[in-house]
PDB file of N, CA and C in Angstrom:
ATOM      1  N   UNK A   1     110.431  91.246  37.115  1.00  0.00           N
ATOM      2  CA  UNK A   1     109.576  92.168  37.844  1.00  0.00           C
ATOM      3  C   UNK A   1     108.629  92.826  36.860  1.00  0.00           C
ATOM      4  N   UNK A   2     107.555  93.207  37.241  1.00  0.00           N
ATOM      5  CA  UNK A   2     106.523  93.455  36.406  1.00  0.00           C
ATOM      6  C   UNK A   2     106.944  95.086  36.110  1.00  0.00           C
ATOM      7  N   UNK A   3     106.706  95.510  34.760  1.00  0.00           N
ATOM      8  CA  UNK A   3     107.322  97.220  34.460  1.00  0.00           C
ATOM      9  C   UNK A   3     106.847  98.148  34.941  1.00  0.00           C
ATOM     10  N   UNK A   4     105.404  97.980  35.485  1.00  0.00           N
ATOM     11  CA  UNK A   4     104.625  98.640  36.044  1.00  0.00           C
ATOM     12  C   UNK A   4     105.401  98.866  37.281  1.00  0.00           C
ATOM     13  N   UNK A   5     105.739  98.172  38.475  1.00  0.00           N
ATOM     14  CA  UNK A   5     106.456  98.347  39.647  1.00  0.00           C
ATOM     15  C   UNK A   5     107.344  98.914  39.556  1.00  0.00           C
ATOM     16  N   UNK A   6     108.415  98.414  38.220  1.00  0.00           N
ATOM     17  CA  UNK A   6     109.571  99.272  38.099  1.00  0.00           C
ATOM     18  C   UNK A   6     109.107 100.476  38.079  1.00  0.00           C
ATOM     19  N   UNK A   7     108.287 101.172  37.244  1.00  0.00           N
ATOM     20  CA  UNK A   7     107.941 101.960  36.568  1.00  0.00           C
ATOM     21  C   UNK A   7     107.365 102.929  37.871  1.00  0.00           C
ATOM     22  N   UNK A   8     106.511 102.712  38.517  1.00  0.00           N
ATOM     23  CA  UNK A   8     106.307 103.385  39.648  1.00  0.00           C
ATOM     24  C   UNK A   8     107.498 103.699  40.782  1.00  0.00           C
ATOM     25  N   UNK A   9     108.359 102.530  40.975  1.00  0.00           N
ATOM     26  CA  UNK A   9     109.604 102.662  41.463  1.00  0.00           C
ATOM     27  C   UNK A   9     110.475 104.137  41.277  1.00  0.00           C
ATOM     28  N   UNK A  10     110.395 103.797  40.042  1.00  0.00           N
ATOM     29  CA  UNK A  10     111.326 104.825  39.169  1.00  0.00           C
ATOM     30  C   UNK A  10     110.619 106.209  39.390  1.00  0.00           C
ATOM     31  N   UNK A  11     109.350 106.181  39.452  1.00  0.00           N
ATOM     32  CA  UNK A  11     108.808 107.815  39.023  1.00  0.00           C
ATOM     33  C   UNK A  11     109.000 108.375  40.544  1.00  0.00           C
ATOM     34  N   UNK A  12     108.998 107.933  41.525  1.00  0.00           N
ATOM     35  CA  UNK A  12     109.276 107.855  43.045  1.00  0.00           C
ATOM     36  C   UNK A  12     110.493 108.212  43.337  1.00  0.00           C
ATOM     37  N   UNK A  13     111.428 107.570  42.716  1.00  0.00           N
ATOM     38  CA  UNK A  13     112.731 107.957  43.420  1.00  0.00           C
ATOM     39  C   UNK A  13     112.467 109.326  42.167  1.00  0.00           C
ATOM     40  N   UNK A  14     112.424 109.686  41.010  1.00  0.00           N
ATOM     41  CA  UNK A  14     112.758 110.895  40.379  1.00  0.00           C
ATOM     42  C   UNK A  14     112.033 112.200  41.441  1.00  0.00           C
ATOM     43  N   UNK A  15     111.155 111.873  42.151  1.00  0.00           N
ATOM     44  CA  UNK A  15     110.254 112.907  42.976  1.00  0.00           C
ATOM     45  C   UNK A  15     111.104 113.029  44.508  1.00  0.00           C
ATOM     46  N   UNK A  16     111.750 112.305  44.765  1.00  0.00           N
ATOM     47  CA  UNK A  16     112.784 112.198  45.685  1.00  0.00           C
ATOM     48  C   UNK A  16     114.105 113.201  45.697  1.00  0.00           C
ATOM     49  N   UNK A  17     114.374 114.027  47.120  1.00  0.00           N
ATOM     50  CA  UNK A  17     115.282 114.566  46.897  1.00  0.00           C
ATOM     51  C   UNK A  17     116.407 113.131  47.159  1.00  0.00           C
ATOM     52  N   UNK A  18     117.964 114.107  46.766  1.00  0.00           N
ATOM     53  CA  UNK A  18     118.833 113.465  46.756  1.00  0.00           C
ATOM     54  C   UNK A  18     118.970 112.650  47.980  1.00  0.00           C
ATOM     55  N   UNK A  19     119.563 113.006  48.579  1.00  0.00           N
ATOM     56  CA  UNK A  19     119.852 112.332  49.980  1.00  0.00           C
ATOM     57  C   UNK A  19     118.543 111.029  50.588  1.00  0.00           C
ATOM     58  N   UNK A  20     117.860 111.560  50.099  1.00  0.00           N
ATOM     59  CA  UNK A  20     116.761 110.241  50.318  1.00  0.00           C
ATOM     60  C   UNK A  20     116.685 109.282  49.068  1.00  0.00           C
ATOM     61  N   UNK A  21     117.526 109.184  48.413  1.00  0.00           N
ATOM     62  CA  UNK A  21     117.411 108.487  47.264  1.00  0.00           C
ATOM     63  C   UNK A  21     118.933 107.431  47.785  1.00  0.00           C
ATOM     64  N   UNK A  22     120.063 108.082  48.338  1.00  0.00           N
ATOM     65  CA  UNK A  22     120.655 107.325  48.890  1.00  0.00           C
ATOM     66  C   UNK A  22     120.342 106.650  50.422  1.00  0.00           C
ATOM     67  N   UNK A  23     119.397 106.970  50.765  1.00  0.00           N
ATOM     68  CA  UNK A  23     118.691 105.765  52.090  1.00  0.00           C
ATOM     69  C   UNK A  23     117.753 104.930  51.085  1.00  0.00           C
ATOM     70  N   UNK A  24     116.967 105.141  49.756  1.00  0.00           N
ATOM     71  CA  UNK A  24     116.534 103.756  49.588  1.00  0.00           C
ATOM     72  C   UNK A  24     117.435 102.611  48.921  1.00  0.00           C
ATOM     73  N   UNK A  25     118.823 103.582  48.591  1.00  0.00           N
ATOM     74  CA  UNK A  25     120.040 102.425  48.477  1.00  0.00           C
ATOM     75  C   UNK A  25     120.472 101.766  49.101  1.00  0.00           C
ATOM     76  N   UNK A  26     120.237 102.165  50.332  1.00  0.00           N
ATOM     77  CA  UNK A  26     121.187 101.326  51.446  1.00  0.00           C
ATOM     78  C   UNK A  26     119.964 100.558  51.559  1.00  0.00           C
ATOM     79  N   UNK A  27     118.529 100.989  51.324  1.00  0.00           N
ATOM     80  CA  UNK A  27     117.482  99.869  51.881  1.00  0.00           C
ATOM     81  C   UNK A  27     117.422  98.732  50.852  1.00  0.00           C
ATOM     82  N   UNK A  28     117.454  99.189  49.844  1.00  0.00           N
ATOM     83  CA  UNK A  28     117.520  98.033  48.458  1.00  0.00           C
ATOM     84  C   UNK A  28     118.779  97.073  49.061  1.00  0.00           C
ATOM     85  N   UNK A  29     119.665  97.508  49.227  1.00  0.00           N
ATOM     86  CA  UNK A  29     120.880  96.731  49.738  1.00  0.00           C
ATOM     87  C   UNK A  29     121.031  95.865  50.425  1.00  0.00           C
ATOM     88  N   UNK A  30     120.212  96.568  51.814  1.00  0.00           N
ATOM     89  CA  UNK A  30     120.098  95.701  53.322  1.00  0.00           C
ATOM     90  C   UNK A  30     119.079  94.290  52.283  1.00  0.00           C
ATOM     91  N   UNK A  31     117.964  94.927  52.053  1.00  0.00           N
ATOM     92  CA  UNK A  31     117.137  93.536  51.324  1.00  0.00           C
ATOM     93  C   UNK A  31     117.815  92.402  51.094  1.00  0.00           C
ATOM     94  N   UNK A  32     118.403  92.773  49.718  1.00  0.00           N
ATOM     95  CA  UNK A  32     119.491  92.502  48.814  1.00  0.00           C
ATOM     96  C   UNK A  32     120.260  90.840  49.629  1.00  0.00           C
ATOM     97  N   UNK A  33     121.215  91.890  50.592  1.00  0.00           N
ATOM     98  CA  UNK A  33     121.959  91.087  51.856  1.00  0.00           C
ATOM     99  C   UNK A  33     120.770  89.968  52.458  1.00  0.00           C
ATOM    100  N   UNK A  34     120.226  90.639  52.734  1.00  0.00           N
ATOM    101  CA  UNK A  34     118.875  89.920  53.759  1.00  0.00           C
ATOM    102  C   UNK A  34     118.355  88.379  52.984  1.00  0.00           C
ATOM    103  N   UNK A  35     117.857  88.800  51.891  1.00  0.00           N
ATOM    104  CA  UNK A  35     117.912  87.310  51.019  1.00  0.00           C
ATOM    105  C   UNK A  35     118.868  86.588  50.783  1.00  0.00           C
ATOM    106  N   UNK A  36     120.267  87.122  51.022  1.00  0.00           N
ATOM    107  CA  UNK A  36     121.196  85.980  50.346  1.00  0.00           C
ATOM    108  C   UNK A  36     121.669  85.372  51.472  1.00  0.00           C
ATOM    109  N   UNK A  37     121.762  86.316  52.885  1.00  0.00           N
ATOM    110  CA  UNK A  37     121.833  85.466  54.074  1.00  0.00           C
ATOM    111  C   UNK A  37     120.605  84.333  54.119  1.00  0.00           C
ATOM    112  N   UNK A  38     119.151  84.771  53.985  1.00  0.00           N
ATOM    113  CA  UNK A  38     118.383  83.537  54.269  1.00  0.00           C
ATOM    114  C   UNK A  38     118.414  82.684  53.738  1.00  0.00           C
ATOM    115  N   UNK A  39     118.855  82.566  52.173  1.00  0.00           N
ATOM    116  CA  UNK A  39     119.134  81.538  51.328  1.00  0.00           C
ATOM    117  C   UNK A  39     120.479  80.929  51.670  1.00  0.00           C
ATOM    118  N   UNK A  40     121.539  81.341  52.184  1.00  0.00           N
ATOM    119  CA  UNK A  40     122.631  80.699  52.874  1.00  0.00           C
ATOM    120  C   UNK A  40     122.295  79.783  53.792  1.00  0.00           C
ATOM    121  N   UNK A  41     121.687  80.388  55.105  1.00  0.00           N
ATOM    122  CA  UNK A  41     120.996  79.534  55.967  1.00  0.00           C
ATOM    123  C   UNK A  41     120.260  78.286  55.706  1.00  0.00           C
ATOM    124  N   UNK A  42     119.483  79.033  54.668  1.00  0.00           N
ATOM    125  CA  UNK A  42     118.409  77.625  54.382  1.00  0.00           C
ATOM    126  C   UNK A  42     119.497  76.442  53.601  1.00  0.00           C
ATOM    127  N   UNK A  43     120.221  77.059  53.128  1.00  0.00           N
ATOM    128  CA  UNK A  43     121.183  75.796  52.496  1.00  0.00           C
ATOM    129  C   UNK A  43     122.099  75.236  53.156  1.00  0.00           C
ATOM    130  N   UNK A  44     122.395  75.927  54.094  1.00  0.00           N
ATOM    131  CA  UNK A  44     123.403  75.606  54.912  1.00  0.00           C
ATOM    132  C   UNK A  44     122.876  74.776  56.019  1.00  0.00           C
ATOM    133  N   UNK A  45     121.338  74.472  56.412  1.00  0.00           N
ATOM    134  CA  UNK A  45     121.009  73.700  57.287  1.00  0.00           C
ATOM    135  C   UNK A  45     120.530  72.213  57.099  1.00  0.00           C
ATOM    136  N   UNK A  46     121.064  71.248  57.004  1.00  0.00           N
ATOM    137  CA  UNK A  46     121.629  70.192  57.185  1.00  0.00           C
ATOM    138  C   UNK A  46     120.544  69.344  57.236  1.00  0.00           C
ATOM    139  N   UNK A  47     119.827  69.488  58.351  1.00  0.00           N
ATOM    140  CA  UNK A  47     118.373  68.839  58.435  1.00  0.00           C
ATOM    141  C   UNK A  47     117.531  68.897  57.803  1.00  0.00           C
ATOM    142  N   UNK A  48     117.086  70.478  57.240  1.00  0.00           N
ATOM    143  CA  UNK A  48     116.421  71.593  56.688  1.00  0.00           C
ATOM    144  C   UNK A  48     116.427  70.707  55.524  1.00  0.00           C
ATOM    145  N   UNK A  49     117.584  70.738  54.435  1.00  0.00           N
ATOM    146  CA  UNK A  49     117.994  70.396  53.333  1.00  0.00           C
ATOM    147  C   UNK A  49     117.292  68.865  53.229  1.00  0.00           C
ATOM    148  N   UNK A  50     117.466  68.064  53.872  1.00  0.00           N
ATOM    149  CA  UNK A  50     116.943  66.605  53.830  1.00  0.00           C
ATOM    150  C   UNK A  50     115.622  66.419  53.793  1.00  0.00           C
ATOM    151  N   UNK A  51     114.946  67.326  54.762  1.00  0.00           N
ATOM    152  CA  UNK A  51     113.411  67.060  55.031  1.00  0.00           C
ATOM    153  C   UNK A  51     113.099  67.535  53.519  1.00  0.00           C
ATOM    154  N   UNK A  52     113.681  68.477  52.849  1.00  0.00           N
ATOM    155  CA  UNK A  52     112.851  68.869  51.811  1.00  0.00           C
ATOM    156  C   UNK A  52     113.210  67.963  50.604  1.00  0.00           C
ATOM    157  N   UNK A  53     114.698  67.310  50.562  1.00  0.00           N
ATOM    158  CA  UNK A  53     114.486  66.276  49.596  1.00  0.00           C
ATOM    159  C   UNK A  53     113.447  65.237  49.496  1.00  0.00           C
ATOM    160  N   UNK A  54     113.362  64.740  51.269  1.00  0.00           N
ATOM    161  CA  UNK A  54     112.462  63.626  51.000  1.00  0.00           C
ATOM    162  C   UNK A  54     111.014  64.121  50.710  1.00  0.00           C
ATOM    163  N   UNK A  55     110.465  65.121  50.811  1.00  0.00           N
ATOM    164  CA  UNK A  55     109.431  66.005  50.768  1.00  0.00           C
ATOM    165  C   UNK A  55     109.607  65.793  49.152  1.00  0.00           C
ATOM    166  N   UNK A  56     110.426  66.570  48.331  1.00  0.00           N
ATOM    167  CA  UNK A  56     110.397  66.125  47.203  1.00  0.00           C
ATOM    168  C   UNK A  56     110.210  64.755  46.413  1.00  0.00           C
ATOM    169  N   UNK A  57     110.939  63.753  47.337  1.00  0.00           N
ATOM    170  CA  UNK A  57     110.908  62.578  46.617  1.00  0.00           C
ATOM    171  C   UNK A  57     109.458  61.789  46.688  1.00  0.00           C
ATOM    172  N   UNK A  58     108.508  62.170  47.904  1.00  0.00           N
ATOM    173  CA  UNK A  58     107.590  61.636  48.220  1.00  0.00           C
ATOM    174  C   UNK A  58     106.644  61.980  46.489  1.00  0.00           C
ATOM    175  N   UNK A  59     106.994  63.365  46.553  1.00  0.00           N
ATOM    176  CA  UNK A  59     105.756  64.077  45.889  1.00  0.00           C
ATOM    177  C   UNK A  59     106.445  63.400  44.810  1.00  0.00           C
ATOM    178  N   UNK A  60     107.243  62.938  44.039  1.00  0.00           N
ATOM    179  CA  UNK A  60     107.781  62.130  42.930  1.00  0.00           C
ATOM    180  C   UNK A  60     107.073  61.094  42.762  1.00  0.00           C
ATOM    181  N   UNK A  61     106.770  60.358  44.220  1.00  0.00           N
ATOM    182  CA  UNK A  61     106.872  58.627  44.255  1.00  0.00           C
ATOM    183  C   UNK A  61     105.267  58.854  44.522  1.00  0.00           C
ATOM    184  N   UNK A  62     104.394  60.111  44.447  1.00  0.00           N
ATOM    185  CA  UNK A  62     103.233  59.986  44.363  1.00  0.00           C
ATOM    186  C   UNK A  62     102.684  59.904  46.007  1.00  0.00           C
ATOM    187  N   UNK A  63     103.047  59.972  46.951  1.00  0.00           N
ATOM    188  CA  UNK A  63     103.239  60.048  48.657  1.00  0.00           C
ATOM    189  C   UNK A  63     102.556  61.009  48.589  1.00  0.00           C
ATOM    190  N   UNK A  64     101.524  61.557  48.199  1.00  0.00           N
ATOM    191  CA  UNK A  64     100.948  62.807  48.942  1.00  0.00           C
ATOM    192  C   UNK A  64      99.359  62.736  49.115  1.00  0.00           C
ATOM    193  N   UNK A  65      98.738  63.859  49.825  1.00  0.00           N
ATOM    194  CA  UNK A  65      97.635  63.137  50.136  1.00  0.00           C
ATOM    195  C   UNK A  65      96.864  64.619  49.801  1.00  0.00           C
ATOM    196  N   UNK A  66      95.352  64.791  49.200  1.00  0.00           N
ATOM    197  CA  UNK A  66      94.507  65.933  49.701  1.00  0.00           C
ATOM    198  C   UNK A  66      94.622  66.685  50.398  1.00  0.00           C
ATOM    199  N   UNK A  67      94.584  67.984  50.351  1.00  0.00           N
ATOM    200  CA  UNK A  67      94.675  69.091  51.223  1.00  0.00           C
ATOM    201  C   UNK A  67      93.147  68.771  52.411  1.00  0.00           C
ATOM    202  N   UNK A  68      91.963  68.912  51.455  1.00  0.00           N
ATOM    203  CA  UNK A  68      90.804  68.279  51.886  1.00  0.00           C
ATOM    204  C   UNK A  68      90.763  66.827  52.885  1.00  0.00           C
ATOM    205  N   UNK A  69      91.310  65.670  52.339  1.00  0.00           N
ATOM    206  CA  UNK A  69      91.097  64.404  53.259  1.00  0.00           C
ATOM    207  C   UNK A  69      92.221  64.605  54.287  1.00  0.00           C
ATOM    208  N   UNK A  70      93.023  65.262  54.270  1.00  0.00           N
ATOM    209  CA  UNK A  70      94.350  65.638  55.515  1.00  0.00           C
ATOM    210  C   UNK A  70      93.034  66.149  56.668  1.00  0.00           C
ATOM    211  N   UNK A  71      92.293  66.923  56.556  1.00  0.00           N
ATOM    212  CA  UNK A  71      91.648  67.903  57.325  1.00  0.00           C
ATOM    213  C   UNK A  71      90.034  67.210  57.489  1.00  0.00           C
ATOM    214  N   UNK A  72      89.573  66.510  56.903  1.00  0.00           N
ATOM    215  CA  UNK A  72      88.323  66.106  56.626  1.00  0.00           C
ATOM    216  C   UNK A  72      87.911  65.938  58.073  1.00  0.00           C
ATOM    217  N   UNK A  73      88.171  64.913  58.824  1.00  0.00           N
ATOM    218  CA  UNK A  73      87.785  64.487  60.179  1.00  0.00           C
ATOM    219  C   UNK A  73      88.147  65.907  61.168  1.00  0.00           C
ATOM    220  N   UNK A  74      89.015  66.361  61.029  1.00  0.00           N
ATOM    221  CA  UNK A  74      89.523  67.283  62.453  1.00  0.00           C
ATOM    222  C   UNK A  74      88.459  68.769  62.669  1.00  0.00           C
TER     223      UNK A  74
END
């Protein structure tokens, strides 16, 4: 994370009374949770997981095409 963010982070919660310093804990938290559920999901989905290997393997095997000639005609 860039120090600057921290850094503003930080000078924010010091200007913060108490009790509101423990609601941006629980909000850092919920986040926290929130990403590791979506990253569960995303790994945990079956289909999900495949399309993006072969997605990967294409872009390996050179399978990909212009952002530009995808769109050129439409």
């Amino acid at each position: 994370m860039d120090n600057t963010l921290k850094k503003k982070v930080l000078d924010i919660i010091e200007e913060l009374p108490e009790d509101k310093i423990v609601e941006v804990i629980d909000f850092m938290e919920f986040l926290k949770l929130k990403d590791e559920a979506e990253d569960d999901e995303i790994l945990n989905d079956k289909e999900l997981m495949e399309s993006i290997e072969r997605g990967l393997k294409d872009i390996e095997n050179g399978n990909i095409y212009d952002f530009e000639d995808v769109f050129k005609d439409v």
